[in-house]
Each structure stands twice: as C-alpha cells, then as structure tokens.
PDB file of N, CA and C in Angstrom:
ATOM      1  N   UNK A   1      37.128  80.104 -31.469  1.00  0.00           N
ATOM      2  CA  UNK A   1      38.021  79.414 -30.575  1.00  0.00           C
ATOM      3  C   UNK A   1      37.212  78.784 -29.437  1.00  0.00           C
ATOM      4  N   UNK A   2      37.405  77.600 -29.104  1.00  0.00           N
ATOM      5  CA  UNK A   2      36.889  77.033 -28.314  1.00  0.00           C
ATOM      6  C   UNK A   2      37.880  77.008 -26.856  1.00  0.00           C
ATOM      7  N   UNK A   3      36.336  77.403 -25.962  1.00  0.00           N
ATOM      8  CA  UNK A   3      36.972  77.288 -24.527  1.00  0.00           C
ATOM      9  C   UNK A   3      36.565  76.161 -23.702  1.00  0.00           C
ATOM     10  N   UNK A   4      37.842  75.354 -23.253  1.00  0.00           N
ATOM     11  CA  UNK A   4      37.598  74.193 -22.566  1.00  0.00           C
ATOM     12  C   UNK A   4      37.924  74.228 -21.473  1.00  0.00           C
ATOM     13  N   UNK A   5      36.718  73.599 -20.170  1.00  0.00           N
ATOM     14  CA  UNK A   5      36.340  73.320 -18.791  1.00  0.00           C
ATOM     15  C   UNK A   5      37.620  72.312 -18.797  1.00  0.00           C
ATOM     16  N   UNK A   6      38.268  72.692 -17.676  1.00  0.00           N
ATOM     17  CA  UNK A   6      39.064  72.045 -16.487  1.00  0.00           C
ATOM     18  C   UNK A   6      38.164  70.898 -16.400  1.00  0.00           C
ATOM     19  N   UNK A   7      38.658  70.210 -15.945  1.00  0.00           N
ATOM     20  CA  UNK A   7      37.766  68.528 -15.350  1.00  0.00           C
ATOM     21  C   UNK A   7      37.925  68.696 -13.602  1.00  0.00           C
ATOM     22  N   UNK A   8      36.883  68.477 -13.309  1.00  0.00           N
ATOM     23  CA  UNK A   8      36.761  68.278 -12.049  1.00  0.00           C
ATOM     24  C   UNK A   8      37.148  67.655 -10.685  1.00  0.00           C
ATOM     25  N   UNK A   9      37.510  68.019  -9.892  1.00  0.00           N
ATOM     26  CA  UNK A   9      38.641  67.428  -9.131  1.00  0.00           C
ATOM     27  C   UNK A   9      37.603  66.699  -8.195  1.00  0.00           C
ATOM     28  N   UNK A  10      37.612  65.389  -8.053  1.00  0.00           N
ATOM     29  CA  UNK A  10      36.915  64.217  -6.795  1.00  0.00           C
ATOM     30  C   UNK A  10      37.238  64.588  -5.592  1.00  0.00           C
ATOM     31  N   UNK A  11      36.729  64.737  -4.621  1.00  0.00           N
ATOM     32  CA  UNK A  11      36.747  64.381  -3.229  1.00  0.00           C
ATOM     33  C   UNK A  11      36.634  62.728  -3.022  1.00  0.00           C
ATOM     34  N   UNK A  12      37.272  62.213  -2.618  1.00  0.00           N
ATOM     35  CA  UNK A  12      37.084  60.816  -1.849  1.00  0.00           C
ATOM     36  C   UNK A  12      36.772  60.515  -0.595  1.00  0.00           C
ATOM     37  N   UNK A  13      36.281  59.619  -0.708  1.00  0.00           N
ATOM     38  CA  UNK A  13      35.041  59.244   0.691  1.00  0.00           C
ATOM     39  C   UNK A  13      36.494  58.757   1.661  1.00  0.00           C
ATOM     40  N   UNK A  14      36.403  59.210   2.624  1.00  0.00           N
ATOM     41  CA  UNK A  14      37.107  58.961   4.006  1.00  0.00           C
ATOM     42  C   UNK A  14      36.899  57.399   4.299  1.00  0.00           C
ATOM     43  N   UNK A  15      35.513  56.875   4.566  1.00  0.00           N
ATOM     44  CA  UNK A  15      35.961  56.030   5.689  1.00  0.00           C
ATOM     45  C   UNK A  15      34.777  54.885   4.088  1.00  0.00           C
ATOM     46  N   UNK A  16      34.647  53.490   4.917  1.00  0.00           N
ATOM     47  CA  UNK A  16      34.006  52.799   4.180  1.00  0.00           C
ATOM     48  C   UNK A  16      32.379  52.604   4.271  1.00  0.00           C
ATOM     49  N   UNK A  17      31.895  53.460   5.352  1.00  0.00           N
ATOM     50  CA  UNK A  17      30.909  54.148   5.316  1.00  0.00           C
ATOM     51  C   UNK A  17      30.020  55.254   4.243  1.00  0.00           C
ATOM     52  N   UNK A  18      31.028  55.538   3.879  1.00  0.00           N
ATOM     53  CA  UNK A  18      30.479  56.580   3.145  1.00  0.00           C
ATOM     54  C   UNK A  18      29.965  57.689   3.503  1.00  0.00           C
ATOM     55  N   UNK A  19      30.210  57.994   4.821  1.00  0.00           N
ATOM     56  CA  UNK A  19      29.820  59.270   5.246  1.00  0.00           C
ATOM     57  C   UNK A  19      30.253  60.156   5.850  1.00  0.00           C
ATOM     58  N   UNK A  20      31.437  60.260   4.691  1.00  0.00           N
ATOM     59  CA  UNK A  20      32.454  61.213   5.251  1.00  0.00           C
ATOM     60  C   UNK A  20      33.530  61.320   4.209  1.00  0.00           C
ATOM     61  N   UNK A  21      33.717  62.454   4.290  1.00  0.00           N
ATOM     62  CA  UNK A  21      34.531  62.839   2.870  1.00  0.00           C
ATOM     63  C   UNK A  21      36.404  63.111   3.278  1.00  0.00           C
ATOM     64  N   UNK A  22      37.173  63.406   2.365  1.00  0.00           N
ATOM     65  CA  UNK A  22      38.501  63.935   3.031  1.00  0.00           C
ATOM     66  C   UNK A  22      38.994  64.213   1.683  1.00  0.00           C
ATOM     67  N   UNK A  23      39.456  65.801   2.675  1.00  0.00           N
ATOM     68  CA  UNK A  23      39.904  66.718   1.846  1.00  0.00           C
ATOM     69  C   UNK A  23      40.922  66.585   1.753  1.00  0.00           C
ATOM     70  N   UNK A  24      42.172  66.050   2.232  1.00  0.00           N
ATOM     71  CA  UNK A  24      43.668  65.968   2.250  1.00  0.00           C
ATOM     72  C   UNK A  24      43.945  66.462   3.411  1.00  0.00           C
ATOM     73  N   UNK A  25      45.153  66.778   4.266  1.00  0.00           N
ATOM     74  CA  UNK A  25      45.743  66.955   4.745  1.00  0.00           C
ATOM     75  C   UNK A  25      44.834  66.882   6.403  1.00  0.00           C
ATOM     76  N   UNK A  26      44.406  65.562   6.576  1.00  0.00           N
ATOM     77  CA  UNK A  26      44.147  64.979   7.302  1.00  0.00           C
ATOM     78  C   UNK A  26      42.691  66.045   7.782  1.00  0.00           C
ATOM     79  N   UNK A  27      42.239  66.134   6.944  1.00  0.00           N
ATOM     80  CA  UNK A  27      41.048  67.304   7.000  1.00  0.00           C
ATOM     81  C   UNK A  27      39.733  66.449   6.533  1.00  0.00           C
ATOM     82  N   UNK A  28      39.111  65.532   7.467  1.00  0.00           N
ATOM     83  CA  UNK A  28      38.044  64.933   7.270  1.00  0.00           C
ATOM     84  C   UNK A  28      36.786  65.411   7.825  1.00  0.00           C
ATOM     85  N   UNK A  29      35.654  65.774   6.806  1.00  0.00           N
ATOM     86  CA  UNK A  29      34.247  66.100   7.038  1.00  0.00           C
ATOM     87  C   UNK A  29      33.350  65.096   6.919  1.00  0.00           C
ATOM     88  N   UNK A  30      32.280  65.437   8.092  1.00  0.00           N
ATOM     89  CA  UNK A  30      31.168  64.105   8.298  1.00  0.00           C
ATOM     90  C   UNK A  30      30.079  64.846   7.877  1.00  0.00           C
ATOM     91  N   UNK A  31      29.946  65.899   7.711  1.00  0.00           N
ATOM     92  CA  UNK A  31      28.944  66.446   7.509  1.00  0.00           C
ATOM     93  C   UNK A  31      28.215  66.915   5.987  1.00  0.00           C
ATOM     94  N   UNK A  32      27.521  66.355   5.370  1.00  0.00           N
ATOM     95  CA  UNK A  32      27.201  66.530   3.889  1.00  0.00           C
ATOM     96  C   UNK A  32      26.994  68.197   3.144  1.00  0.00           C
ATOM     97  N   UNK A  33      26.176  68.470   4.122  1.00  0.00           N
ATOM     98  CA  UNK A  33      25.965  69.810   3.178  1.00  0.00           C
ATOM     99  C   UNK A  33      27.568  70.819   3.711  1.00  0.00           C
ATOM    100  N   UNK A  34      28.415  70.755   5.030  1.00  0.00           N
ATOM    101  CA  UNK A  34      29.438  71.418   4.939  1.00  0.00           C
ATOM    102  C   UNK A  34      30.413  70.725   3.472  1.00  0.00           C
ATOM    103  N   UNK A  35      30.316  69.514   3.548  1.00  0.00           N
ATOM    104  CA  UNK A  35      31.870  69.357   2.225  1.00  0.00           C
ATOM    105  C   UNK A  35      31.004  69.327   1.216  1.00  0.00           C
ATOM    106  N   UNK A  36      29.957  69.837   1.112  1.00  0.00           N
ATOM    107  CA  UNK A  36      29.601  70.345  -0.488  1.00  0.00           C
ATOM    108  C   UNK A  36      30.030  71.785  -0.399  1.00  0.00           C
ATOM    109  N   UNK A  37      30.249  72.245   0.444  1.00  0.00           N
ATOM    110  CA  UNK A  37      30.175  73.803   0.239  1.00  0.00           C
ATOM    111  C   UNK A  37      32.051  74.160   0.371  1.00  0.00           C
ATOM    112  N   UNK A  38      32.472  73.151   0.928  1.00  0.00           N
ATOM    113  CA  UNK A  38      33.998  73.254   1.108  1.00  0.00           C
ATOM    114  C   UNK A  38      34.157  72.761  -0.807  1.00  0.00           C
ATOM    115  N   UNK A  39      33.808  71.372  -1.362  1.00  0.00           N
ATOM    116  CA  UNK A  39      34.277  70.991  -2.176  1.00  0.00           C
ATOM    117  C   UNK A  39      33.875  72.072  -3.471  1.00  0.00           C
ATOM    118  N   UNK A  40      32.623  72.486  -3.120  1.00  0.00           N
ATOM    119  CA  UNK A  40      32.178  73.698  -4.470  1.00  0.00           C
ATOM    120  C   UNK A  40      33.396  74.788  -4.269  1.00  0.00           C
ATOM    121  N   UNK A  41      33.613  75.337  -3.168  1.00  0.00           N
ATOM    122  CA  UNK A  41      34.488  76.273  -2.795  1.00  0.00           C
ATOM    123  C   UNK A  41      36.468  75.921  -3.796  1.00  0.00           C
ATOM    124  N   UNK A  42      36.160  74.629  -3.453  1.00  0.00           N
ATOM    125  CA  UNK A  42      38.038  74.480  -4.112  1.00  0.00           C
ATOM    126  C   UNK A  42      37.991  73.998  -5.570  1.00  0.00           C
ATOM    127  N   UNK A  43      36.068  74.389  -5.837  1.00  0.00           N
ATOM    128  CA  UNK A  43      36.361  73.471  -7.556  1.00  0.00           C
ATOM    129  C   UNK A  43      36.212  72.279  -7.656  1.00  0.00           C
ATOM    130  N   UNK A  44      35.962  71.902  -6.973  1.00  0.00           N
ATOM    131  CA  UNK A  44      35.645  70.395  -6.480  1.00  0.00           C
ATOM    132  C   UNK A  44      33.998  69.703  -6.571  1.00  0.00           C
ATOM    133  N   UNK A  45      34.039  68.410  -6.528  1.00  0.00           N
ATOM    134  CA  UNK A  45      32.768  67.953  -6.498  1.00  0.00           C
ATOM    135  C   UNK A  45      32.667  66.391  -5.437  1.00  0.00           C
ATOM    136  N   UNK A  46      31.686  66.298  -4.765  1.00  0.00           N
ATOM    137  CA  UNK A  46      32.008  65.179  -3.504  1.00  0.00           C
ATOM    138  C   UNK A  46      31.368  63.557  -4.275  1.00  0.00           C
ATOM    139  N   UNK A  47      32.766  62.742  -4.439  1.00  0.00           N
ATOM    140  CA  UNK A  47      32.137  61.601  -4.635  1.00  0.00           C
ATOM    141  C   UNK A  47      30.822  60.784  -4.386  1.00  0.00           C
ATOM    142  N   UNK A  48      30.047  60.488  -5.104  1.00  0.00           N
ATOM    143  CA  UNK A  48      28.588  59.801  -4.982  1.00  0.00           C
ATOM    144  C   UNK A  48      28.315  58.559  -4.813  1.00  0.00           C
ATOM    145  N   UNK A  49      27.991  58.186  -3.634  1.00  0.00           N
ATOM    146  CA  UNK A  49      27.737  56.684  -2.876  1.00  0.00           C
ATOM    147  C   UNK A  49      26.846  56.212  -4.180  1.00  0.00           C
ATOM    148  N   UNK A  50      27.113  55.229  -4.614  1.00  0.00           N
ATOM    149  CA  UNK A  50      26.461  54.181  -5.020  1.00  0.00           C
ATOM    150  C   UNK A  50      25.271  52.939  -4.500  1.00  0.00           C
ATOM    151  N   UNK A  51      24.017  53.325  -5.029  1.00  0.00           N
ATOM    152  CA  UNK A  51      23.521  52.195  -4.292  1.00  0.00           C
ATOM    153  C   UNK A  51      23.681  51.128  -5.351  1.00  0.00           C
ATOM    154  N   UNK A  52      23.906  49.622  -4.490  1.00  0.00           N
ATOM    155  CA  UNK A  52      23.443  48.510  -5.827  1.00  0.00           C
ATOM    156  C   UNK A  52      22.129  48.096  -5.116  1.00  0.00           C
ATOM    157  N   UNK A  53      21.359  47.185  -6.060  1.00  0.00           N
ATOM    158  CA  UNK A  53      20.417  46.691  -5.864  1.00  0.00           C
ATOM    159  C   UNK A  53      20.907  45.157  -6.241  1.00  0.00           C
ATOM    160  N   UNK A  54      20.528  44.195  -5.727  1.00  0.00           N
ATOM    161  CA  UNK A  54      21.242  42.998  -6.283  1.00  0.00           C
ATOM    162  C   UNK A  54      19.054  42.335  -6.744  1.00  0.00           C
ATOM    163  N   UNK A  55      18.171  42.929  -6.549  1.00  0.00           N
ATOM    164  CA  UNK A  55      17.196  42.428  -6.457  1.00  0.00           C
ATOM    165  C   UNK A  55      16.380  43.446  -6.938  1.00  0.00           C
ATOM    166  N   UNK A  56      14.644  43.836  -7.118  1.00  0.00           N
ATOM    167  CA  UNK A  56      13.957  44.849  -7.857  1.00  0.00           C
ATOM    168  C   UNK A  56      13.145  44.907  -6.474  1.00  0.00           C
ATOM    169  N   UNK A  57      13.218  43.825  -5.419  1.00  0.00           N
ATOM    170  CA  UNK A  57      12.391  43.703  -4.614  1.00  0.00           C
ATOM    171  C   UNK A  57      13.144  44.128  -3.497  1.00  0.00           C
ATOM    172  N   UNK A  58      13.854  44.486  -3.001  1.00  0.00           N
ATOM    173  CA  UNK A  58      14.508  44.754  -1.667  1.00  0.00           C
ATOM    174  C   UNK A  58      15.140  46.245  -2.209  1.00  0.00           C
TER     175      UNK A  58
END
C-alpha cells in the first residue's frame, strides 16, 4: 500500500518586494529565517523569489 505526502501549503510573499512573507490573518513576517521556522512549523514552505536575468552579462 502506498503512502501519499500531503502537498505542501505556499506561504505568499506580502509585499512586492519580496521580503516579506504573510501568514494570514494579517500576520506579516520580514524576517527570513523567523517565517522559515513559522512556515516549517504549520507544514508549510515560504515562496521563492525568482531572479530573471534578461542578459548572461548583468
């Protein structure tokens, strides 16, 4: 019998910065290593800023 993992619940980035997460209920963290430890804590995992590169040189 196979046992299957829950899927992981996102945290979403608060502001358009990206540096800052929100947990719901108007419960926003700026601080990285606290909402990893809040989001590991509820099962959770903290959305990952994206860099683009539009160039190889910049």
């Amino acid at each position: 019998m196979k046992i299957e993992k829950q899927p992981m619940t996102i945290v979403p980035f608060a502001n358009a910065n990206c540096n800052a997460w929100d947990f719901g209920n108007c419960n926003v963290v700026y601080d990285f290593l606290t909402a990893d430890r809040m989001a590991k804590a509820q099962g959770k995992i903290l959305v990952q800023h994206r860099h683009r590169r539009f160039s190889e040189s910049h």
